[in-house]
N, C-alpha and C. Protein backbone atom coordinates (compact mmCIF):
# COMPACT_ATOMS: atom_id res chain seq x y z
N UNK A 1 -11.46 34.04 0.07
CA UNK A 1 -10.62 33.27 -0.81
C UNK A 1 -11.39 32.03 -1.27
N UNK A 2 -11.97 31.80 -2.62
CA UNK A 2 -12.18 30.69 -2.85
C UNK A 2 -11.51 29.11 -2.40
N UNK A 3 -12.54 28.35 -2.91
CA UNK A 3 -11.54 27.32 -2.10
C UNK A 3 -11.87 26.42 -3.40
N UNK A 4 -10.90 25.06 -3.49
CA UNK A 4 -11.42 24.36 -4.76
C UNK A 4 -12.04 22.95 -3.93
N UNK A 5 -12.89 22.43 -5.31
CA UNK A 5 -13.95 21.88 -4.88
C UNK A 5 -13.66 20.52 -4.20
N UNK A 6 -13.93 19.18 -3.74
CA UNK A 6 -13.57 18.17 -3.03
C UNK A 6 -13.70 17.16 -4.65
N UNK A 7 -13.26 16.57 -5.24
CA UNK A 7 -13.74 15.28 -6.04
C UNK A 7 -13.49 14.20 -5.85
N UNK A 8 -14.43 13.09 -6.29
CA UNK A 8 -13.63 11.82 -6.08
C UNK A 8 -14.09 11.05 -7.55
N UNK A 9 -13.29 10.43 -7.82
CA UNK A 9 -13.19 9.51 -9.33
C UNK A 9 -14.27 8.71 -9.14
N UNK A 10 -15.65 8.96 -10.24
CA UNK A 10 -16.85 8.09 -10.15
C UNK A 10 -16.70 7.06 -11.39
N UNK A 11 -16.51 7.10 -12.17
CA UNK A 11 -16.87 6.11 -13.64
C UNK A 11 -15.98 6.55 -14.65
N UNK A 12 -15.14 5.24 -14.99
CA UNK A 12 -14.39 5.21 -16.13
C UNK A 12 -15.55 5.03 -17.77
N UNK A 13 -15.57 5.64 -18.55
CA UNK A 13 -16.46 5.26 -19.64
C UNK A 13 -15.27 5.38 -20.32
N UNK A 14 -15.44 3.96 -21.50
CA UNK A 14 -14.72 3.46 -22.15
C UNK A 14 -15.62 3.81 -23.85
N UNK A 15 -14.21 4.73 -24.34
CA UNK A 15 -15.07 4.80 -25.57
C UNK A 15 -14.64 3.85 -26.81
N UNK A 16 -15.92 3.47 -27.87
CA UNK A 16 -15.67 2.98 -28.59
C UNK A 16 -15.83 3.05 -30.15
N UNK A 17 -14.77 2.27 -31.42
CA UNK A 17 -15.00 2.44 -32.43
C UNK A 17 -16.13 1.83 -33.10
N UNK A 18 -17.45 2.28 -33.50
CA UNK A 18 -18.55 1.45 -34.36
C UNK A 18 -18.52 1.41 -35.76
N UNK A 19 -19.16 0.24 -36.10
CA UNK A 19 -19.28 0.17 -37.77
C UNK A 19 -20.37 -1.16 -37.58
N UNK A 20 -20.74 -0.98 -39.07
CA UNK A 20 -21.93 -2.26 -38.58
C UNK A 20 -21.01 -3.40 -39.22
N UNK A 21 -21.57 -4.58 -38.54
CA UNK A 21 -20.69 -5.42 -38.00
C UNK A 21 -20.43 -6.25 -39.69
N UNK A 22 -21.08 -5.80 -40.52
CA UNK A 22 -20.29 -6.35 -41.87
C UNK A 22 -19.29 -5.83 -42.88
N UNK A 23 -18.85 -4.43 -42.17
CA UNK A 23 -17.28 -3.68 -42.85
C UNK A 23 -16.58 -3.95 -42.30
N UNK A 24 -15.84 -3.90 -43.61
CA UNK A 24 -14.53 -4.69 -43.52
C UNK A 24 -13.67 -4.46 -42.24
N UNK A 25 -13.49 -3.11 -42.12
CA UNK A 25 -12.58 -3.10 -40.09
C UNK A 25 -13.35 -3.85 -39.15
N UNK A 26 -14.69 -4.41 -39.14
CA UNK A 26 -15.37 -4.49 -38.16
C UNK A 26 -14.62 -5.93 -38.43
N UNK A 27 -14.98 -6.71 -39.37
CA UNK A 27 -14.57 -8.13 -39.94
C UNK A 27 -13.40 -8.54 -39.37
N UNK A 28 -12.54 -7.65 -40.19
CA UNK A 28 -10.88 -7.95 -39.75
C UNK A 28 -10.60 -7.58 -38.22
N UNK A 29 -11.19 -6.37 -37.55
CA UNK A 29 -11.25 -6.45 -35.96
C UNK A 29 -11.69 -7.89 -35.01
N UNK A 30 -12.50 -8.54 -35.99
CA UNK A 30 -13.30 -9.50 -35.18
C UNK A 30 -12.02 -10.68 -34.73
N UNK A 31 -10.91 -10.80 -35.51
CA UNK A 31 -10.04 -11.65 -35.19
C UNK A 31 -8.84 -11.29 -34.44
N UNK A 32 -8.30 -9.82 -35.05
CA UNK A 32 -7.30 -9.42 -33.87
C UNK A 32 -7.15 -7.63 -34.12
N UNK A 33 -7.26 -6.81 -33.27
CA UNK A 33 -6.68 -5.61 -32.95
C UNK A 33 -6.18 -4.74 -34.21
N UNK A 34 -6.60 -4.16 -35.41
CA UNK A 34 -6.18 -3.38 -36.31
C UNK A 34 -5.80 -2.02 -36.25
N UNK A 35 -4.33 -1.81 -36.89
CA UNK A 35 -3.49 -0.65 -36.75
C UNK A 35 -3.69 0.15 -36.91
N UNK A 36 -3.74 1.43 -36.67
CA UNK A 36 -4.27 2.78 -36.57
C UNK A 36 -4.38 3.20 -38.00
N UNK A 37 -3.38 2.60 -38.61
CA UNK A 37 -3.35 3.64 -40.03
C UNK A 37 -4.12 2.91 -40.91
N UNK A 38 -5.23 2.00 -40.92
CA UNK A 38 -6.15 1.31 -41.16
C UNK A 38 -7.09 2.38 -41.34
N UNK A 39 -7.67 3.05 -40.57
CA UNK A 39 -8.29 4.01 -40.28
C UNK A 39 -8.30 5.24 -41.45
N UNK A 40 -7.29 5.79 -41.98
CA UNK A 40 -7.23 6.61 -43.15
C UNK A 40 -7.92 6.65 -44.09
N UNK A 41 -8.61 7.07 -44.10
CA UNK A 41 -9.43 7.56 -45.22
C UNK A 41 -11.23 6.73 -44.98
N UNK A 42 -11.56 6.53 -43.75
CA UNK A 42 -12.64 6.00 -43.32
C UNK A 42 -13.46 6.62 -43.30
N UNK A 43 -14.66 6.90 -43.90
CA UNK A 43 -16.02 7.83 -43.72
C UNK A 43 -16.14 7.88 -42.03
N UNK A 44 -16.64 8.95 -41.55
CA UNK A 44 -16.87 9.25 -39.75
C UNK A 44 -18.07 9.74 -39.32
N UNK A 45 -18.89 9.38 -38.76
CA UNK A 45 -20.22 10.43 -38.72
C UNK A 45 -19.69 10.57 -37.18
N UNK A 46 -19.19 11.95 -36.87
CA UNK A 46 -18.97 12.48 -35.77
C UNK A 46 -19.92 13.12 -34.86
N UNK A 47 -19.95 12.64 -33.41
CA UNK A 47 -20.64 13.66 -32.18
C UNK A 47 -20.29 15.49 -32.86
N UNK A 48 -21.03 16.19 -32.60
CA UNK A 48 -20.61 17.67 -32.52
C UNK A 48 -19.36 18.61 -32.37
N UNK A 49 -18.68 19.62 -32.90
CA UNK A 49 -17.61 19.94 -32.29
C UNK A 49 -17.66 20.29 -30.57
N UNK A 50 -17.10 19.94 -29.69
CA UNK A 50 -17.75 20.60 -28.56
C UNK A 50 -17.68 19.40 -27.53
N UNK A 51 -18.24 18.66 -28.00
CA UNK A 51 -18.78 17.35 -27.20
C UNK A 51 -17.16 16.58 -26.68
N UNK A 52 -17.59 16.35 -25.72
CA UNK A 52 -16.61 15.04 -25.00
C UNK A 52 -16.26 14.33 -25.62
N UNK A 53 -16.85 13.38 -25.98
CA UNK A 53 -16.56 11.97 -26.96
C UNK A 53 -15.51 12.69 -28.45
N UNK A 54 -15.95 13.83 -28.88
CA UNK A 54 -15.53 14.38 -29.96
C UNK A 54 -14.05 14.34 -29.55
N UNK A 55 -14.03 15.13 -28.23
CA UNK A 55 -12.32 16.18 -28.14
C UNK A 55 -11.58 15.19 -27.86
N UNK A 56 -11.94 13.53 -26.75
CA UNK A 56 -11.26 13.16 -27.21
C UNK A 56 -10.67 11.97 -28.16
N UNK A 57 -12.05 11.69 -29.30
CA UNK A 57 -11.06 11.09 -30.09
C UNK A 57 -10.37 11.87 -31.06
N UNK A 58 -10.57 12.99 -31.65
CA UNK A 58 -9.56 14.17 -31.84
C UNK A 58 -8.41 13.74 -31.30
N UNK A 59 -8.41 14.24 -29.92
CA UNK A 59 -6.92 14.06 -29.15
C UNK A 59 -6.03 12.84 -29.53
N UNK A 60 -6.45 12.03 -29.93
CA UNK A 60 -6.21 10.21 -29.32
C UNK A 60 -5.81 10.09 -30.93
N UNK A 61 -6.33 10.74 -32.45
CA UNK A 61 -6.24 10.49 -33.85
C UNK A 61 -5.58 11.37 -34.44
N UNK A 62 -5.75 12.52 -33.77
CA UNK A 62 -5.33 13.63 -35.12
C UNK A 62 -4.09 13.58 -35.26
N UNK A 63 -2.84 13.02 -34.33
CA UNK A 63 -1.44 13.17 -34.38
C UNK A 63 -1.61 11.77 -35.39
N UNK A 64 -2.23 10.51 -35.31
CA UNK A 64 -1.66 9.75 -36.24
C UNK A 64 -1.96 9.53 -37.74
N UNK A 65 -3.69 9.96 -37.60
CA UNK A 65 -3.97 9.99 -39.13
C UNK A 65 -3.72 11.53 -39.26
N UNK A 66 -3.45 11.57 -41.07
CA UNK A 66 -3.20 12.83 -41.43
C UNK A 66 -4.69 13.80 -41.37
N UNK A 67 -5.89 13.03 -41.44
CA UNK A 67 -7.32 14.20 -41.74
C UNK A 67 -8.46 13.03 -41.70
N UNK A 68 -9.21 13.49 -41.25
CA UNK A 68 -11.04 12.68 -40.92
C UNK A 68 -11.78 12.60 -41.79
N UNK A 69 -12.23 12.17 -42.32
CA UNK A 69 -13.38 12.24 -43.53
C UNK A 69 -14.79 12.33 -43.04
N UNK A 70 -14.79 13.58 -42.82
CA UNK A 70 -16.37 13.33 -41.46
C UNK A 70 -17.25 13.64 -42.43
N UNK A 71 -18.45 12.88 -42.90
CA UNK A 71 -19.58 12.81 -43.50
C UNK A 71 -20.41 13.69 -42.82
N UNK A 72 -20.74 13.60 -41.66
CA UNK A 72 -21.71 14.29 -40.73
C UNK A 72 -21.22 14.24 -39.52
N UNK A 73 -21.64 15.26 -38.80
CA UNK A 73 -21.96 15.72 -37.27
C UNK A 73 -23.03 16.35 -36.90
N UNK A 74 -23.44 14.92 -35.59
CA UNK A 74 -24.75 15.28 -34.89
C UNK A 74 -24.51 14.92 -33.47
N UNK A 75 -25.45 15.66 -33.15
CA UNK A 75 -25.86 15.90 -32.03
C UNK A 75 -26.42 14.61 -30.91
N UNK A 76 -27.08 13.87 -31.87
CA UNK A 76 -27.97 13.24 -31.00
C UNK A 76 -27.77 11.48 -30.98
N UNK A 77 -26.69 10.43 -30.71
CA UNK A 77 -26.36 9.19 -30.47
C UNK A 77 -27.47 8.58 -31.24
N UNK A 78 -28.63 8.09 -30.72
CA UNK A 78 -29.32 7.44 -31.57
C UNK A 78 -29.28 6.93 -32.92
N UNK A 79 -29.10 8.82 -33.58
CA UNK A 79 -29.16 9.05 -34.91
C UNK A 79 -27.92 8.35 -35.41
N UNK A 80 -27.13 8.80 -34.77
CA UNK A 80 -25.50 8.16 -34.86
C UNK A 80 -25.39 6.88 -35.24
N UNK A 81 -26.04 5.95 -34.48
CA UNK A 81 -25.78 4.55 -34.42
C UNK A 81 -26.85 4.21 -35.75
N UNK A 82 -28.05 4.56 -35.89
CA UNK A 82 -28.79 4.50 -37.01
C UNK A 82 -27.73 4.00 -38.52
N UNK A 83 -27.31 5.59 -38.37
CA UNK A 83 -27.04 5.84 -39.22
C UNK A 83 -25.23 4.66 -40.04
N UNK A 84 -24.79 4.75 -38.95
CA UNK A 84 -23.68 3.67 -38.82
C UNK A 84 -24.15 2.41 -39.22
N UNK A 85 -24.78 1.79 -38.41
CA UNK A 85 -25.98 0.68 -38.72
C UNK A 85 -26.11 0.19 -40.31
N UNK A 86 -26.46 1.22 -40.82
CA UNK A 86 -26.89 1.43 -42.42
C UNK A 86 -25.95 1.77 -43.47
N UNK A 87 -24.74 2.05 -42.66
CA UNK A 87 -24.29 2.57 -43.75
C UNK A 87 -22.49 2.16 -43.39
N UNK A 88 -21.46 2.62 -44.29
CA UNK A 88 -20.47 2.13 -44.31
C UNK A 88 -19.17 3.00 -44.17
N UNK A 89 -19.76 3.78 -42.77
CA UNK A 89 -19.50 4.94 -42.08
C UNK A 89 -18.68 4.26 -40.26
N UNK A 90 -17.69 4.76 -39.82
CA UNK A 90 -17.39 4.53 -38.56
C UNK A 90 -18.21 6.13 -37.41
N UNK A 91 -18.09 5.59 -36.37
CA UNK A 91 -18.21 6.60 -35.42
C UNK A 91 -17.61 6.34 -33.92
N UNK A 92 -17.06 7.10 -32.91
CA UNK A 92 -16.55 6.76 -32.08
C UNK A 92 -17.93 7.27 -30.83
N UNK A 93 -18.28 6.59 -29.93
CA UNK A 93 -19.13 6.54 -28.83
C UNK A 93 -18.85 5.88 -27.81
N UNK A 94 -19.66 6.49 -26.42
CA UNK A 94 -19.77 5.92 -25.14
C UNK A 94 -20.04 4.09 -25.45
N UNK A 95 -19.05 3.31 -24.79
CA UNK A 95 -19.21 2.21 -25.00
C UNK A 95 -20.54 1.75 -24.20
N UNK A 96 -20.82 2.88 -23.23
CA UNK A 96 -22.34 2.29 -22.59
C UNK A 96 -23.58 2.24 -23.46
N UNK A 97 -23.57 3.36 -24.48
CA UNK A 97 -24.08 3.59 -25.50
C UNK A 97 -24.29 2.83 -26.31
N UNK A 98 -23.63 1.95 -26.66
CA UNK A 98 -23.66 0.65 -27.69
C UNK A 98 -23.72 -0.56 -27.69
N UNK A 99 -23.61 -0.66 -26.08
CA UNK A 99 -23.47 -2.31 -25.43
C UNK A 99 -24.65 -2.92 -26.09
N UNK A 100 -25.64 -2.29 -26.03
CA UNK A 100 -26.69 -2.93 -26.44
C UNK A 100 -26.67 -3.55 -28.06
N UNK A 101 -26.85 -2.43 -28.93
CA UNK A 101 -26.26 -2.81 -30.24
C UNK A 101 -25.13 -3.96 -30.46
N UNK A 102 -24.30 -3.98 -29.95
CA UNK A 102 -23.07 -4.53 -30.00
C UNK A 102 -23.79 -5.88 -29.92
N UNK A 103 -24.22 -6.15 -28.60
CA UNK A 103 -24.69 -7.85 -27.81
C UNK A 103 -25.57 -7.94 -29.14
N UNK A 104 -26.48 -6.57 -29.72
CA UNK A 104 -27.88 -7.90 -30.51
C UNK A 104 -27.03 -8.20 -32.10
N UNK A 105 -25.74 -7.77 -31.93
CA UNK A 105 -25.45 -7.86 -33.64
C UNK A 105 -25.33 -6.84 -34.17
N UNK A 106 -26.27 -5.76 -34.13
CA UNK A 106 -26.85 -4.78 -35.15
C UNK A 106 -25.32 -3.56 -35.32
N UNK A 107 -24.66 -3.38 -34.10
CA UNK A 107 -23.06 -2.90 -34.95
C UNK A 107 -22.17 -3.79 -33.74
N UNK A 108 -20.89 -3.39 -34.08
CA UNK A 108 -19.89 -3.96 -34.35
C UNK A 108 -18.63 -3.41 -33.50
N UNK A 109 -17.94 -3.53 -32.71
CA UNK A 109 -17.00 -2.60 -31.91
C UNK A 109 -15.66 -2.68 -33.20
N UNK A 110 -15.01 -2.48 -33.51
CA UNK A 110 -13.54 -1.88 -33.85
C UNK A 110 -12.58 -1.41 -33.03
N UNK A 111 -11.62 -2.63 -32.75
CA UNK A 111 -10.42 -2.54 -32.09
C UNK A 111 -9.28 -2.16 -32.30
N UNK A 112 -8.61 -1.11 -32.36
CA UNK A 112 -6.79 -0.54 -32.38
C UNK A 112 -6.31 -1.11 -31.68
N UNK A 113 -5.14 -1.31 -32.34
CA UNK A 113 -4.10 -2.03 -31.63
C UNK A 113 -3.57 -0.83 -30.64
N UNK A 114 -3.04 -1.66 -29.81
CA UNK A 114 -2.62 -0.52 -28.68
C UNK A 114 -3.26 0.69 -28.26
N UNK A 115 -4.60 0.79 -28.39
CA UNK A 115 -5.47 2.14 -28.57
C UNK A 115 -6.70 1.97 -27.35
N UNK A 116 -6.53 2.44 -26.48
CA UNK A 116 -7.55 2.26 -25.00
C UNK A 116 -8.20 3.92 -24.95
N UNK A 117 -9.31 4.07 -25.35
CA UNK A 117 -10.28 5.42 -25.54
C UNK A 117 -11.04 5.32 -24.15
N UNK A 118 -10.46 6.34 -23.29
CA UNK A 118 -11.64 6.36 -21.53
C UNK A 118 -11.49 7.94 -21.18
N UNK A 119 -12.31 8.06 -20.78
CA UNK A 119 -12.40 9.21 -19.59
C UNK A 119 -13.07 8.81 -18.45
N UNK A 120 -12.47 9.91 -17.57
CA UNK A 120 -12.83 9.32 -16.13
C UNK A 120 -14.05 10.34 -15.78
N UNK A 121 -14.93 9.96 -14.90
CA UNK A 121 -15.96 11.14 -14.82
C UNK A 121 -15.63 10.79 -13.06
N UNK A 122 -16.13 12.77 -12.48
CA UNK A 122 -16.05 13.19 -10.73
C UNK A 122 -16.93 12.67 -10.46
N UNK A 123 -16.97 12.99 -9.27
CA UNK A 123 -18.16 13.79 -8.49
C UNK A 123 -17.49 14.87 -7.76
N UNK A 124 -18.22 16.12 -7.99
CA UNK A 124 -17.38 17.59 -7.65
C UNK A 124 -18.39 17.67 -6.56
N UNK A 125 -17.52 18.23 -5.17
CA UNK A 125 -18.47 19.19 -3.73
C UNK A 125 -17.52 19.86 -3.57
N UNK A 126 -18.64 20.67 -3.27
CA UNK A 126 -18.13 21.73 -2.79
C UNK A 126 -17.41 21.57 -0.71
N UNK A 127 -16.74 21.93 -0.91
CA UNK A 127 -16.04 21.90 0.83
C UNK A 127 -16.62 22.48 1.74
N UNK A 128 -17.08 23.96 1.57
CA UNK A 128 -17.49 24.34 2.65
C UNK A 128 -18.88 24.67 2.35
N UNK A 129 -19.74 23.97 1.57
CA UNK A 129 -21.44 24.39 1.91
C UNK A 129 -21.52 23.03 2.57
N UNK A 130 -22.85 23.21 3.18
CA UNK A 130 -23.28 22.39 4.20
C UNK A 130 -24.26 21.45 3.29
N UNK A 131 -23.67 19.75 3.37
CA UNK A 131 -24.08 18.78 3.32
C UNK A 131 -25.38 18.28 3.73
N UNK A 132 -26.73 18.38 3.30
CA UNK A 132 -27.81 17.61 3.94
C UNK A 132 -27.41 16.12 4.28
N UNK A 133 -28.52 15.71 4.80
CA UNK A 133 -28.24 14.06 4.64
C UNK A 133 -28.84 13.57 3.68
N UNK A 134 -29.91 14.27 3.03
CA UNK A 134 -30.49 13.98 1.77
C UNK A 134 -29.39 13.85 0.44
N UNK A 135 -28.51 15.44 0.37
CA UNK A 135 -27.49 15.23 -0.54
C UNK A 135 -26.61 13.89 -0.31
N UNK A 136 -26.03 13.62 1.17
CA UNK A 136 -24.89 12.79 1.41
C UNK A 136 -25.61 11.32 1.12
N UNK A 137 -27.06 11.34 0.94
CA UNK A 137 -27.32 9.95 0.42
C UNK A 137 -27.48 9.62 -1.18
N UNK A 138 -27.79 10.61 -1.85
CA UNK A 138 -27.67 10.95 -2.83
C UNK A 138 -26.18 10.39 -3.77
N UNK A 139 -25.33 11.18 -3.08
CA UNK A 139 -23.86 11.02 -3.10
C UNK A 139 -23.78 9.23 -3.28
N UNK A 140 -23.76 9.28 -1.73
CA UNK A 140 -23.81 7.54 -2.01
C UNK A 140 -24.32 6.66 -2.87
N UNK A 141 -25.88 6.78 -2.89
CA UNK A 141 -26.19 6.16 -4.30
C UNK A 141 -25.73 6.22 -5.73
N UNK A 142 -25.04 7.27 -5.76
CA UNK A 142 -24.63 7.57 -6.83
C UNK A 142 -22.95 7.00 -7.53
N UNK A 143 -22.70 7.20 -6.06
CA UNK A 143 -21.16 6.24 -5.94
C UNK A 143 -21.61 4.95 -6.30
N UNK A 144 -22.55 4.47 -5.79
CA UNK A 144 -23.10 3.10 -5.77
C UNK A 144 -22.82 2.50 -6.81
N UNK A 145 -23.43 3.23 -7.93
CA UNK A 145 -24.31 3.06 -9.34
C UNK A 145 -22.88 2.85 -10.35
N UNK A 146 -21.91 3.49 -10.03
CA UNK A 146 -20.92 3.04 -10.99
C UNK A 146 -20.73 1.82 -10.59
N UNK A 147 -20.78 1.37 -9.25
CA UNK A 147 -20.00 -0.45 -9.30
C UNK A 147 -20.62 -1.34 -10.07
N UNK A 148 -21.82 -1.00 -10.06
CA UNK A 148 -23.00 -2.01 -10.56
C UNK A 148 -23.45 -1.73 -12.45
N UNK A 149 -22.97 -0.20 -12.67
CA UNK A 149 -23.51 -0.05 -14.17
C UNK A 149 -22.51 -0.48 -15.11
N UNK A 150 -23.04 -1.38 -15.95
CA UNK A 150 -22.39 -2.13 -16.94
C UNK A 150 -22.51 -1.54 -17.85
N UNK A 151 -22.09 -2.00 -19.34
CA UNK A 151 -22.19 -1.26 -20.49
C UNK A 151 -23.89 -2.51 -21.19
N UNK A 152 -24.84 -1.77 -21.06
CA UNK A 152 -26.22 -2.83 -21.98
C UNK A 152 -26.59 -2.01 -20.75
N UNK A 153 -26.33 -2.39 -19.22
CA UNK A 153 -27.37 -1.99 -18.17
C UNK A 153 -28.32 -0.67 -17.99
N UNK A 154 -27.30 0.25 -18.71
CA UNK A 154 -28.22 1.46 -18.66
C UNK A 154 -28.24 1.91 -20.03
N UNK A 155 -29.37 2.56 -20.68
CA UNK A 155 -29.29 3.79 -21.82
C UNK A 155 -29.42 4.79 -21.84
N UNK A 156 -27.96 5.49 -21.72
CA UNK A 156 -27.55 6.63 -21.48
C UNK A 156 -27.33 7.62 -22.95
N UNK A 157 -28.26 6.74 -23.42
CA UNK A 157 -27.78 7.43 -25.53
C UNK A 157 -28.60 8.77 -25.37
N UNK A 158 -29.28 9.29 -24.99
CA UNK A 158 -30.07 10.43 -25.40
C UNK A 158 -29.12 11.64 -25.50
């Protein structure tokens, strides 16, 4: 009989709305929290169908705006933020992803009112294989690493 696996809740990642920090949502965000239906009709350069970040701001938009205006979908963050950067396009990303951008200027977070974008990430074991002490330190460090990882501290964009 299978058995299911042990998890425990490692890292909340908080996702976020980008634009470079001189459009207009970014502007009007900078003073207070803008309403969802702001959003309508906003150019999007979207993560991939498939991807995490994608499904859920899907989940979190599609009931309130009527349709996306997605310019592009890629694959690869970098390009993403580039491209945002330059142009007068939103995208939704790992807020660890952008801390950096964000602190030097170069984009811009975009705030909804009432709108909190997270997923929680495991750590999945298995119950009954046998634990080294190599794995169980592993484990630990790894538990570790969420208390301490900030959003700038690591670049996790690739």
């Amino acid at each position: 009989m299978p058995t299911s696996p042990e998890y425990a809740p490692w890292w909340t990642d908080q996702l976020v709305i980008i634009a470079k920090p001189d459009h207009p949502l970014a502007v009007q965000s900078a003073t207070a929290p803008v309403p969802i239906n702001v959003l309508a009709g906003s150019k999007w350069i979207m993560r991939e169908a498939g991807s995490g970040t994608r499904s859920i701001f899907e989940h979190a938009f599609r009931r309130q705006l009527s349709g996306f205006n997605i310019v592009a979908e890629l694959r690869h963050v970098p390009t993403i933020k580039a491209l945002v950067a330059s142009g007068d396009s939103l995208a939704c990303l790992s807020g660890i992803t952008v801390a950096k951008e964000i602190a030097a200027g170069t984009l811009a977070a975009v705030s909804i009112r009432n709108m909190r974008l997270e997923r929680q990430f495991f750590i999945l074991q298995h119950k009954q294989v046998y634990q080294s002490d190599i794995h169980a330190a592993l484990v630990r460090w790894v538990m570790q690493q969420a208390a301490v990882m900030k959003p700038g501290g690591n670049d996790l964009s690739m």
